[in-house]
PDB file of N, CA and C in Angstrom:
ATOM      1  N   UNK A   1      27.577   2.344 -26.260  1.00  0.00           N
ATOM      2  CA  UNK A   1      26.639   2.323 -25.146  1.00  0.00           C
ATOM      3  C   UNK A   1      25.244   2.019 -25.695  1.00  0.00           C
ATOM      4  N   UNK A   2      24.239   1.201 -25.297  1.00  0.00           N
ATOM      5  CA  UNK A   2      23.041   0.751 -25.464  1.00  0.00           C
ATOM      6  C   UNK A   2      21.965   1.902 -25.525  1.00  0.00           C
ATOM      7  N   UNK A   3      21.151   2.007 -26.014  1.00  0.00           N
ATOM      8  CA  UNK A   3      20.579   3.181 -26.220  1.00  0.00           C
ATOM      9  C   UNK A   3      19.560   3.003 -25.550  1.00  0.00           C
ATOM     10  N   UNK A   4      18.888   3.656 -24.840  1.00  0.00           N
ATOM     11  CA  UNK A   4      18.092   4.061 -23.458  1.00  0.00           C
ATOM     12  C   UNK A   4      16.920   3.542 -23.680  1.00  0.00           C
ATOM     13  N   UNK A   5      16.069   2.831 -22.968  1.00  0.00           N
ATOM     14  CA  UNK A   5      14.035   2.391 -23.539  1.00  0.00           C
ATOM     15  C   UNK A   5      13.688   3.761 -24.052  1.00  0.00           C
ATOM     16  N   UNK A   6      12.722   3.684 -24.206  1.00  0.00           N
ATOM     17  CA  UNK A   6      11.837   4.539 -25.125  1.00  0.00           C
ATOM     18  C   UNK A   6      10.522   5.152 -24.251  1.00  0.00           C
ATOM     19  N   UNK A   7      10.843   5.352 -22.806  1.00  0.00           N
ATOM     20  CA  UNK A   7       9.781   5.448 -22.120  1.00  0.00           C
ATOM     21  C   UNK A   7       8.979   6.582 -23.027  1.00  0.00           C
ATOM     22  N   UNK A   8       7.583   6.096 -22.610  1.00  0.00           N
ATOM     23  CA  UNK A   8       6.366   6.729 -23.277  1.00  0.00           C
ATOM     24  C   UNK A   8       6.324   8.238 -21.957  1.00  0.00           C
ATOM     25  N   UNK A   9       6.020   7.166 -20.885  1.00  0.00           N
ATOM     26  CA  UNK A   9       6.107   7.953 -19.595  1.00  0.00           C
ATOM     27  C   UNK A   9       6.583   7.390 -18.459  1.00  0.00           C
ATOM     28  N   UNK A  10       7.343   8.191 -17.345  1.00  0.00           N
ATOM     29  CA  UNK A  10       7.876   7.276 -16.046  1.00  0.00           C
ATOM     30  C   UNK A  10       7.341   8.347 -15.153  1.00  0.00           C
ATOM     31  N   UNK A  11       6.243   7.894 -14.183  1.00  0.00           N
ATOM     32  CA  UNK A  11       5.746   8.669 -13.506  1.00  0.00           C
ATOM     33  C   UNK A  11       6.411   8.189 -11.749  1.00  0.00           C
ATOM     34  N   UNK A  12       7.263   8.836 -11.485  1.00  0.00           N
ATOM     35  CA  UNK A  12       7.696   9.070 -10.382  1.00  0.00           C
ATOM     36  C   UNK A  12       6.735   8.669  -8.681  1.00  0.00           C
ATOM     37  N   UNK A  13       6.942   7.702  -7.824  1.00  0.00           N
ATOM     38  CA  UNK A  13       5.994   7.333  -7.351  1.00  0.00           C
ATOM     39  C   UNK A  13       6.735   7.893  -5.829  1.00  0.00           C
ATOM     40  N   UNK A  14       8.054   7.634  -5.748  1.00  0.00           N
ATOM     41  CA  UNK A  14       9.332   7.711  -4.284  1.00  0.00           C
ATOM     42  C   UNK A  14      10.434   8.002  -4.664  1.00  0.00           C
ATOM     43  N   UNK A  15      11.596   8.455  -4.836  1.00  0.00           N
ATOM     44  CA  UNK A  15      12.893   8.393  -4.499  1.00  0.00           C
ATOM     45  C   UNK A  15      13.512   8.974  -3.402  1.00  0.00           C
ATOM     46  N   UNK A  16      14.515   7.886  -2.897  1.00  0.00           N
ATOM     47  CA  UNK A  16      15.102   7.783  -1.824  1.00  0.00           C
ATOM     48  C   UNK A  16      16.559   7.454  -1.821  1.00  0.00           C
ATOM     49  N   UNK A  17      17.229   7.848  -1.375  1.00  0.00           N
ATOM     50  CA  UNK A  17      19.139   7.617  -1.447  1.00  0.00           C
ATOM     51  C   UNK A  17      18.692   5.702  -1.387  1.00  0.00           C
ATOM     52  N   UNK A  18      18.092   5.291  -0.750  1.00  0.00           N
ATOM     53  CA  UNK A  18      17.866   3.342  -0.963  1.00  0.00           C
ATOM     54  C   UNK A  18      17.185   3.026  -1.496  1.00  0.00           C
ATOM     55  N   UNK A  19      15.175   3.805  -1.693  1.00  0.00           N
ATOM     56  CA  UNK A  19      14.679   2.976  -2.707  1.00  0.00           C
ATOM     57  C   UNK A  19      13.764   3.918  -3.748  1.00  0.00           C
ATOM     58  N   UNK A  20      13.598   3.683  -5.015  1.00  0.00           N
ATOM     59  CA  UNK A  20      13.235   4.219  -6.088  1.00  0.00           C
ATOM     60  C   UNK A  20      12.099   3.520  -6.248  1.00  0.00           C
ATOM     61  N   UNK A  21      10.975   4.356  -6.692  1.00  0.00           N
ATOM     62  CA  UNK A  21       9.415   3.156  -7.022  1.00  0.00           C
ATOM     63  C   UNK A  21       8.818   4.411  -8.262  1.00  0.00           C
ATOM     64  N   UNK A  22       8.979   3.922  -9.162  1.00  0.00           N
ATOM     65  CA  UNK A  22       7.366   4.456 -10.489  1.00  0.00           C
ATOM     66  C   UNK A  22       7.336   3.518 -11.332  1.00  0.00           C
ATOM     67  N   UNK A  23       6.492   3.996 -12.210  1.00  0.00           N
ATOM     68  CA  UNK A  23       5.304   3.820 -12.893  1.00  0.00           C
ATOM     69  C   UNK A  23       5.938   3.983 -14.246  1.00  0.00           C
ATOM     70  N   UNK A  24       6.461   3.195 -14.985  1.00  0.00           N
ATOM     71  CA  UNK A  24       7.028   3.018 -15.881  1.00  0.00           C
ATOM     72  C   UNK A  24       6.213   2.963 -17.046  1.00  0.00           C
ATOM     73  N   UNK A  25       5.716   3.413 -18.461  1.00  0.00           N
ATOM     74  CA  UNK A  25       5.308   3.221 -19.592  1.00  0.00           C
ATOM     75  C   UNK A  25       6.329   2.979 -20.434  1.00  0.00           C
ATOM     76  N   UNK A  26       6.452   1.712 -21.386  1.00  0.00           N
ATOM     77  CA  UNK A  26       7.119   1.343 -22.497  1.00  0.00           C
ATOM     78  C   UNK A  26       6.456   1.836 -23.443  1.00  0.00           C
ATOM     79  N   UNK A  27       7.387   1.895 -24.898  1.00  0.00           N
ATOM     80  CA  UNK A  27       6.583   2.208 -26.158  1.00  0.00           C
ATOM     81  C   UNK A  27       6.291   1.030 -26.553  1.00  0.00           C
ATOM     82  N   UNK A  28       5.196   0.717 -27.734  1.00  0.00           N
ATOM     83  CA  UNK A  28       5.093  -0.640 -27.845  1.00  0.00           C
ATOM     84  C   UNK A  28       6.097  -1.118 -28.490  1.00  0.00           C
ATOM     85  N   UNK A  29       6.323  -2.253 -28.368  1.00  0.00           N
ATOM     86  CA  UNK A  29       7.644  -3.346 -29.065  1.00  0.00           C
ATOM     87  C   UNK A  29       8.668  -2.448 -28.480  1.00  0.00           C
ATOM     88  N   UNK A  30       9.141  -1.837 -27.202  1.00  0.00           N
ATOM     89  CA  UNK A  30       9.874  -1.252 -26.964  1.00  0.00           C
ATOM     90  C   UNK A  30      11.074  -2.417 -25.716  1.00  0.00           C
ATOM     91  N   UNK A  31      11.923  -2.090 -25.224  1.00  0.00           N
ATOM     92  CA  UNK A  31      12.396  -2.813 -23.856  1.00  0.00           C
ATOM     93  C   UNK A  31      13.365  -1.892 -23.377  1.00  0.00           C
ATOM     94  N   UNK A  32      14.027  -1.910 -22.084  1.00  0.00           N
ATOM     95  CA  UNK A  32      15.100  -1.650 -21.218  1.00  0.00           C
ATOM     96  C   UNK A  32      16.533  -2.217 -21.954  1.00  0.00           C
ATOM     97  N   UNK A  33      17.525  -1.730 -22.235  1.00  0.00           N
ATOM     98  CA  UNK A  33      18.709  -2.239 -22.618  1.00  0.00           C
ATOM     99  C   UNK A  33      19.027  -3.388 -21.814  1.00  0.00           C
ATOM    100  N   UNK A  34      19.514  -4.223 -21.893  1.00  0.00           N
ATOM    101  CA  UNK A  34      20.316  -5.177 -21.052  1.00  0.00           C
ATOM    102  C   UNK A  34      21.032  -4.481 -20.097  1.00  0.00           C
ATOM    103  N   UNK A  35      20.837  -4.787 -19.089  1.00  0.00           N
ATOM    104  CA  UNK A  35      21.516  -4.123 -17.456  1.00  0.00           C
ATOM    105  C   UNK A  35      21.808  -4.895 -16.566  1.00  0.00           C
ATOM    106  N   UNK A  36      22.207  -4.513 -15.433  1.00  0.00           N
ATOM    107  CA  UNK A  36      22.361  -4.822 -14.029  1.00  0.00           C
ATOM    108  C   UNK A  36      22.304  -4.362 -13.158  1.00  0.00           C
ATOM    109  N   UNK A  37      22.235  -4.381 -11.721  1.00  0.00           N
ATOM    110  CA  UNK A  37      22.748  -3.289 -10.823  1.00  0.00           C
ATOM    111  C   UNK A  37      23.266  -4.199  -9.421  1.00  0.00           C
ATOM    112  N   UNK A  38      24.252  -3.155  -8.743  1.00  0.00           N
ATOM    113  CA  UNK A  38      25.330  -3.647  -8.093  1.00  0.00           C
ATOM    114  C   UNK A  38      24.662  -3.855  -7.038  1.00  0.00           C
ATOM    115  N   UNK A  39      23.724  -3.115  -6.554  1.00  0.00           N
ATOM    116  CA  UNK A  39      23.118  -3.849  -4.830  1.00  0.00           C
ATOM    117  C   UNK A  39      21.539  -3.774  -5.374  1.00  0.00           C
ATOM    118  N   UNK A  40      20.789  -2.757  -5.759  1.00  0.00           N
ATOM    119  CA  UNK A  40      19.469  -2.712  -5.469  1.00  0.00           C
ATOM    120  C   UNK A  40      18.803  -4.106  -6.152  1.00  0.00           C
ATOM    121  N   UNK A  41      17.722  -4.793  -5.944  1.00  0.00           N
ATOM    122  CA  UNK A  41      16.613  -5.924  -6.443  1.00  0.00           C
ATOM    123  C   UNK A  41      15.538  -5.207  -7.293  1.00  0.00           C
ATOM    124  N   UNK A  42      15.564  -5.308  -8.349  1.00  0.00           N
ATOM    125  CA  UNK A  42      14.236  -4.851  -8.763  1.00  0.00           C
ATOM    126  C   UNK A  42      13.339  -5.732  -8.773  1.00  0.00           C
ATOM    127  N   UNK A  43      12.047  -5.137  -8.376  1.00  0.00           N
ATOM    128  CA  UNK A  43      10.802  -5.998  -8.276  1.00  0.00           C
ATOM    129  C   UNK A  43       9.732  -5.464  -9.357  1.00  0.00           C
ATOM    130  N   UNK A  44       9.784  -6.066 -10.288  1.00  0.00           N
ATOM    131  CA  UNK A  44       8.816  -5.690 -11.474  1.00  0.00           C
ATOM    132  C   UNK A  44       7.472  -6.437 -11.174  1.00  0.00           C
ATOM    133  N   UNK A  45       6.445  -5.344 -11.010  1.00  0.00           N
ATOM    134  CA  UNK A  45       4.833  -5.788 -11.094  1.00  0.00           C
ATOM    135  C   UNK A  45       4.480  -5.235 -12.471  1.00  0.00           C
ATOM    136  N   UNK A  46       3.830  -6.497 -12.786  1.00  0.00           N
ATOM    137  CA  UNK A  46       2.954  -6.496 -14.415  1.00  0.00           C
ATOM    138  C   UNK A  46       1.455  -5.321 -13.900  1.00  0.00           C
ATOM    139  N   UNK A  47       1.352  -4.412 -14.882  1.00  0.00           N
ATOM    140  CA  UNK A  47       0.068  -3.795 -14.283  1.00  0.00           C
ATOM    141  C   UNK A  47      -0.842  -4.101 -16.074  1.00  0.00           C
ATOM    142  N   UNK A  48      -0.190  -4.750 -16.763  1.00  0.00           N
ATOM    143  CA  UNK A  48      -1.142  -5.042 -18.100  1.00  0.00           C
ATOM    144  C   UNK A  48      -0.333  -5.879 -18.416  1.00  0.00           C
ATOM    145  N   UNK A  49      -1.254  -6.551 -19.289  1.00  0.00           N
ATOM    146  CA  UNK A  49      -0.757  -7.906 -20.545  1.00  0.00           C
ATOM    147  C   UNK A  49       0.317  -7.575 -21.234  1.00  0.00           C
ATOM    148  N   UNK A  50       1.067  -7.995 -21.611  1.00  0.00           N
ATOM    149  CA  UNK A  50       2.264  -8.374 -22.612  1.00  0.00           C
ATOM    150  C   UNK A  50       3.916  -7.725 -21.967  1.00  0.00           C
ATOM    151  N   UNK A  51       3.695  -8.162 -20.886  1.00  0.00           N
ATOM    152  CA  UNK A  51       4.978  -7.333 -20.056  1.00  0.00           C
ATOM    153  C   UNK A  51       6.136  -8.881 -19.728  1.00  0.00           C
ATOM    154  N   UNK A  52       7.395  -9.117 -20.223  1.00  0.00           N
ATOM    155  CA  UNK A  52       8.221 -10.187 -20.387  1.00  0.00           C
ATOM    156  C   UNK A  52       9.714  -9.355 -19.607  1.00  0.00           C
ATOM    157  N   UNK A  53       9.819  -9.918 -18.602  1.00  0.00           N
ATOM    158  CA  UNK A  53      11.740  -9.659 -17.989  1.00  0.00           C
ATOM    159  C   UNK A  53      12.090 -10.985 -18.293  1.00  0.00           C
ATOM    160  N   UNK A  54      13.509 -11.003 -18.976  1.00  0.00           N
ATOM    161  CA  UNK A  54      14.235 -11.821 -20.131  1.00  0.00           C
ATOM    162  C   UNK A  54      15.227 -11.351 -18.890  1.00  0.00           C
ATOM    163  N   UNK A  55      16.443 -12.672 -18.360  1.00  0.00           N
ATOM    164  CA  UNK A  55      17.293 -12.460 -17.825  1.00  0.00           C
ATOM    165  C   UNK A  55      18.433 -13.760 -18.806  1.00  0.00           C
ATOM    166  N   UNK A  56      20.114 -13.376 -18.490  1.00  0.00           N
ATOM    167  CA  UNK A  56      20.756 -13.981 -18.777  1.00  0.00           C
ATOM    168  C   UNK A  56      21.675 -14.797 -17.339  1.00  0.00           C
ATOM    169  N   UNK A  57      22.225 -15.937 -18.087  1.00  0.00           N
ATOM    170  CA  UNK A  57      22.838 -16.232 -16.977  1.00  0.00           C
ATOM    171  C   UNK A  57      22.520 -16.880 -15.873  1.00  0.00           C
ATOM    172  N   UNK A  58      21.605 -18.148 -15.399  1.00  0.00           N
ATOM    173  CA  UNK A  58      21.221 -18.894 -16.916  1.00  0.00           C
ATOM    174  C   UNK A  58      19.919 -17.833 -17.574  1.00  0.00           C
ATOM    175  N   UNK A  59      19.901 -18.219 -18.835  1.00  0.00           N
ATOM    176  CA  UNK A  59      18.619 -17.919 -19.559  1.00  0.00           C
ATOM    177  C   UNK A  59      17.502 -17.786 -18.921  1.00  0.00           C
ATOM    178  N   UNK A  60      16.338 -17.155 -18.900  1.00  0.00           N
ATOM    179  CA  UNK A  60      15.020 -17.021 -18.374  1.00  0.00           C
ATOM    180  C   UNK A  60      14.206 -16.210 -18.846  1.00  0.00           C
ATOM    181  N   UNK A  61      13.033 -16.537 -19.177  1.00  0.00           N
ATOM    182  CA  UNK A  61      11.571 -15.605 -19.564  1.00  0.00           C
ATOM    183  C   UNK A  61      11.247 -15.601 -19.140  1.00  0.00           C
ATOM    184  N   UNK A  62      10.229 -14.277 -18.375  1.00  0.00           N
ATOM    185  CA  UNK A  62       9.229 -14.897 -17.443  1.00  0.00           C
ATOM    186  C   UNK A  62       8.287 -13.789 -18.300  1.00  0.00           C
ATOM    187  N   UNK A  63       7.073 -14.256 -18.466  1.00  0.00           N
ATOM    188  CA  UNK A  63       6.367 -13.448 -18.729  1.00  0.00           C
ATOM    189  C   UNK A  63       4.543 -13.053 -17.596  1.00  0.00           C
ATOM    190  N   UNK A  64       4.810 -12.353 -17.414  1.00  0.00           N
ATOM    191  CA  UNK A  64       3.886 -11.489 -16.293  1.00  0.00           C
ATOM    192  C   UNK A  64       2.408 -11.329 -16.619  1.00  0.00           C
ATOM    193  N   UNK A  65       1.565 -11.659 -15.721  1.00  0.00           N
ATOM    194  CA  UNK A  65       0.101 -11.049 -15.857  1.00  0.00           C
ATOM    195  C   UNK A  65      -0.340  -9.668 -15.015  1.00  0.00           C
ATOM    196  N   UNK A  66      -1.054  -9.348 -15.314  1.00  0.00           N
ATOM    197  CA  UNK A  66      -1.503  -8.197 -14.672  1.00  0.00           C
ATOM    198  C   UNK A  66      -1.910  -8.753 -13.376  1.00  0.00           C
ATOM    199  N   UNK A  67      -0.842  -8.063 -12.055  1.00  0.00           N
ATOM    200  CA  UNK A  67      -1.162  -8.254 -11.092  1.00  0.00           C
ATOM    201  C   UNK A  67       0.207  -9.279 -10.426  1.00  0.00           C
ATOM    202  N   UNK A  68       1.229  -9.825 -11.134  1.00  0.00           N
ATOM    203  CA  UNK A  68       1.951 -10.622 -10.990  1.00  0.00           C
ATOM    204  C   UNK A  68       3.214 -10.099 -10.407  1.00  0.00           C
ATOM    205  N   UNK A  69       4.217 -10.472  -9.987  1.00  0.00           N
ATOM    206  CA  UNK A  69       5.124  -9.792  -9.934  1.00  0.00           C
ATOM    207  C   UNK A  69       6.444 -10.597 -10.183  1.00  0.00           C
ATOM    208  N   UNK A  70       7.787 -10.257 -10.388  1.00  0.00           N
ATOM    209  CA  UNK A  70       9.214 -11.146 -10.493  1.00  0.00           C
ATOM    210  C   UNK A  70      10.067 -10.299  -9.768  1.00  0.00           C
ATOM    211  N   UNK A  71      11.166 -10.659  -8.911  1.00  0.00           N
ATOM    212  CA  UNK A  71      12.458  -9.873  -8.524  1.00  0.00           C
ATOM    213  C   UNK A  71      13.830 -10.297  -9.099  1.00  0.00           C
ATOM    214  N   UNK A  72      14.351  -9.347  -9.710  1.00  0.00           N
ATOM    215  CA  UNK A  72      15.489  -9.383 -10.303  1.00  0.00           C
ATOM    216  C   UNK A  72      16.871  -9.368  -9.505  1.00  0.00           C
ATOM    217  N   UNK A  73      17.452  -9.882  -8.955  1.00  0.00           N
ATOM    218  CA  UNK A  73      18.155 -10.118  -7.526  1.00  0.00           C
ATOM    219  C   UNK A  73      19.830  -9.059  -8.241  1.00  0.00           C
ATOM    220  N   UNK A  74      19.940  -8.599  -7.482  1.00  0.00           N
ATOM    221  CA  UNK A  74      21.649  -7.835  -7.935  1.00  0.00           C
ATOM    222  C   UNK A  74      22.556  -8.228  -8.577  1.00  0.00           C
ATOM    223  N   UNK A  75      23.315  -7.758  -9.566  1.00  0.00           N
ATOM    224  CA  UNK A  75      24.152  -8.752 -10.503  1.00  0.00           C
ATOM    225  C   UNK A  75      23.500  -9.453 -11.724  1.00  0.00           C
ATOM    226  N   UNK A  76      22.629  -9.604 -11.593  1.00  0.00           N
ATOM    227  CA  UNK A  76      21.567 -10.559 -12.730  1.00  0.00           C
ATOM    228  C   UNK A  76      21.382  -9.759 -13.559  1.00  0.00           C
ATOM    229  N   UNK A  77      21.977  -9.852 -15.042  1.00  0.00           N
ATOM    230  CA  UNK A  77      21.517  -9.648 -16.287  1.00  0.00           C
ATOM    231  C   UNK A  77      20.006  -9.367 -16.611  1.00  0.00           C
ATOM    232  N   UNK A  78      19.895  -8.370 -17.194  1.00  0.00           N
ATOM    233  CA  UNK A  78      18.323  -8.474 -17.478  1.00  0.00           C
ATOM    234  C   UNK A  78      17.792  -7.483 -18.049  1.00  0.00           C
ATOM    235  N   UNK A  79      16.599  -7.431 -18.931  1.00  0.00           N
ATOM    236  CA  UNK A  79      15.678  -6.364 -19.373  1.00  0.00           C
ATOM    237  C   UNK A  79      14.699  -6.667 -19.235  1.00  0.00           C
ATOM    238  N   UNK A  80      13.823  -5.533 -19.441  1.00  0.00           N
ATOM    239  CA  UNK A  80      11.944  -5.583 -19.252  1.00  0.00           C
ATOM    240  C   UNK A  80      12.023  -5.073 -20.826  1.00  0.00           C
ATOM    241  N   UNK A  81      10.753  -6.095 -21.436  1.00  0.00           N
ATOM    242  CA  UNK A  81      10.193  -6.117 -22.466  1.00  0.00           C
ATOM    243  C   UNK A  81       8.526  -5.921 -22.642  1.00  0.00           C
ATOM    244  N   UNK A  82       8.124  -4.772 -23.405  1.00  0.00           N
ATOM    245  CA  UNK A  82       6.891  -4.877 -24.308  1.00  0.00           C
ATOM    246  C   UNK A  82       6.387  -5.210 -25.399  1.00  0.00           C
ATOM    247  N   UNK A  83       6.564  -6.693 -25.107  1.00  0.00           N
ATOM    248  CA  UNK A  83       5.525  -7.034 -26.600  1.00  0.00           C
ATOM    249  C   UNK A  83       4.359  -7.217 -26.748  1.00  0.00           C
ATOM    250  N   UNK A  84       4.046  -5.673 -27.066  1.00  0.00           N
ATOM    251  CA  UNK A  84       2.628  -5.429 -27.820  1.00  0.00           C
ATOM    252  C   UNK A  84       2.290  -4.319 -28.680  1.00  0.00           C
ATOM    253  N   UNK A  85       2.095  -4.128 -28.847  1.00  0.00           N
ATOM    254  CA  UNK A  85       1.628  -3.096 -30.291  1.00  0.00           C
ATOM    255  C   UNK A  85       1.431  -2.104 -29.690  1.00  0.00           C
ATOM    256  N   UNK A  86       1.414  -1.622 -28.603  1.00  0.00           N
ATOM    257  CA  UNK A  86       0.816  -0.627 -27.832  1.00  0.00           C
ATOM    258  C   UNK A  86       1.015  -0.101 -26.577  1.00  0.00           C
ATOM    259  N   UNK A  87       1.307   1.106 -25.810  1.00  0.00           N
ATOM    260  CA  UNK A  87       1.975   1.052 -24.689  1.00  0.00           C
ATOM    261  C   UNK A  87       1.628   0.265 -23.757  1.00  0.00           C
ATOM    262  N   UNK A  88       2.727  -0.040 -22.638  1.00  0.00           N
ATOM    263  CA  UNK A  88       2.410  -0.312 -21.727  1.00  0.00           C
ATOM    264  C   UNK A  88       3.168  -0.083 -20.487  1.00  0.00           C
ATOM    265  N   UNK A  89       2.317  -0.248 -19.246  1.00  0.00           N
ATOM    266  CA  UNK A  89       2.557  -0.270 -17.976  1.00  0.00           C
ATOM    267  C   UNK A  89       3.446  -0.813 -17.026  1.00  0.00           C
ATOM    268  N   UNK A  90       4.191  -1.112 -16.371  1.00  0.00           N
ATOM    269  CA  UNK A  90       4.355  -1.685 -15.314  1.00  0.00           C
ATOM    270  C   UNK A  90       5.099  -1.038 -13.894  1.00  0.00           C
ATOM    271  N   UNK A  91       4.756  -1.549 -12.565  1.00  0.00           N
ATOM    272  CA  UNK A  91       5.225  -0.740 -11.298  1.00  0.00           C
ATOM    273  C   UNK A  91       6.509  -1.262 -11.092  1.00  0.00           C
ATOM    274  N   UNK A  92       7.639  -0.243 -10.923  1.00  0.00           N
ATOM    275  CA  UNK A  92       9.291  -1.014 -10.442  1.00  0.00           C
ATOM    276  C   UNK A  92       9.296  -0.264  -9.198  1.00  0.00           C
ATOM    277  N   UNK A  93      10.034  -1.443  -8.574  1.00  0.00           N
ATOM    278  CA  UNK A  93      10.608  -0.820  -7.473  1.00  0.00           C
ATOM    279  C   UNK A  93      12.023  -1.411  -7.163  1.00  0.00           C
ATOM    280  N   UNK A  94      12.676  -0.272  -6.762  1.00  0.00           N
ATOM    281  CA  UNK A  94      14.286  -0.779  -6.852  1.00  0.00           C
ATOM    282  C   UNK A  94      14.529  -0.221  -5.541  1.00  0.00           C
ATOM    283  N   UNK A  95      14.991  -1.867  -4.523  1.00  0.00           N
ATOM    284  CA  UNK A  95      15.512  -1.109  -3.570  1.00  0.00           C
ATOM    285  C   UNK A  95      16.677  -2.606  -2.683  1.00  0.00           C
ATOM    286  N   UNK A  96      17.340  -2.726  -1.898  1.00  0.00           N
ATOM    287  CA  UNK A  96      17.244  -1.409  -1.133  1.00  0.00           C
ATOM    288  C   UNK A  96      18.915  -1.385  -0.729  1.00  0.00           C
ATOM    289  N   UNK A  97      19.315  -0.073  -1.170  1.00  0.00           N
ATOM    290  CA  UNK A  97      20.291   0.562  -1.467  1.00  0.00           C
ATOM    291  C   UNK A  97      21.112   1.480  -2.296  1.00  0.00           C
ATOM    292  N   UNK A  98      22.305   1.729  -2.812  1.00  0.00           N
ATOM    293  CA  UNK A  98      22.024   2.766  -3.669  1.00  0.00           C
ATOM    294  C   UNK A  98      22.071   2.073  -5.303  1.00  0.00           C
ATOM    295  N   UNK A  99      21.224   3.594  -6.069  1.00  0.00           N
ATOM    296  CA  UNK A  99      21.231   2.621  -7.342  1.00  0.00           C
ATOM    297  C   UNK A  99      22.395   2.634  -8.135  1.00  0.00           C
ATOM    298  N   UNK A 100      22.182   1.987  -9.333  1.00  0.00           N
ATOM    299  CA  UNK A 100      22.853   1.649 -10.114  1.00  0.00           C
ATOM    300  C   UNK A 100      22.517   1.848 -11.510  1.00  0.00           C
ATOM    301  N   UNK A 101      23.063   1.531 -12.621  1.00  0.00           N
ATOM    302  CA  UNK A 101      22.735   1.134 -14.376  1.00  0.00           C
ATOM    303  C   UNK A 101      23.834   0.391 -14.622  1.00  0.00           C
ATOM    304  N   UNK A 102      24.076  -0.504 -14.528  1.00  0.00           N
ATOM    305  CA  UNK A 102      25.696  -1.164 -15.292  1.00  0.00           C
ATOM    306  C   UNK A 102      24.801  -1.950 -17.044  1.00  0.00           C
ATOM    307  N   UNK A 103      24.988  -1.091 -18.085  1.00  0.00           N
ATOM    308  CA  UNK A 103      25.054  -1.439 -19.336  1.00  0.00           C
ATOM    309  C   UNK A 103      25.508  -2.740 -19.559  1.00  0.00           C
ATOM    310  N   UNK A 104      25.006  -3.985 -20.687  1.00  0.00           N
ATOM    311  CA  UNK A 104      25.599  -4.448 -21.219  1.00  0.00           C
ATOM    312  C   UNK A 104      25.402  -4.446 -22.517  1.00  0.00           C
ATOM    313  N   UNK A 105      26.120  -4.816 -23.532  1.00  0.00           N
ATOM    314  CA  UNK A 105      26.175  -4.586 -24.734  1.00  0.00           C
ATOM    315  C   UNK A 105      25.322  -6.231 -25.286  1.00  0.00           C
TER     316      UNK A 105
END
């Protein structure tokens, strides 16, 4: 099993049986394991510089500015990445339905 991000801090913003929203801190050079989930979309907003969701299937980088946002549509391969030397930020929101974690190796 993939071993869990390294949150610095996840500050809790909503949870709801459909949608989940905080405030996520990475460690630096840290990321999310490779995942999926079966219904919810995550919508990752960049709230600082060096914030990258890497999806598979096809391939994709996107890398985020502060203030930007990407949605990760259900089924889609993917992690959130910090590359920077230093923590960082960003707002998720996962919705709408129930959640999920499906691991990939």
């Amino acid at each position: 099993m993939p071993e869990a991000p390294r949150f610095v801090e996840s500050d809790w913003i909503a949870s709801t049986a459909d949608v989940r929203v905080r405030v996520n801190t990475l460690a630096p050079n840290e990321g999310t394991p490779w995942h999926w989930h079966s219904v919810v979309t995550d919508t990752v907003f960049c709230l600082e510089d060096g914030l990258v969701v890497v999806h598979r299937a096809p391939d994709e980088r996107v890398a985020l500015r502060p203030g930007e946002r990407t949605d990760v549509a259900p089924g889609r391969v993917h992690r959130v990445l910090n590359t920077t030397a230093r923590p960082l930020r960003y707002l998720l929101i996962q919705a709408t339905g129930k959640y999920d974690f499906n691991a990939v190796e």
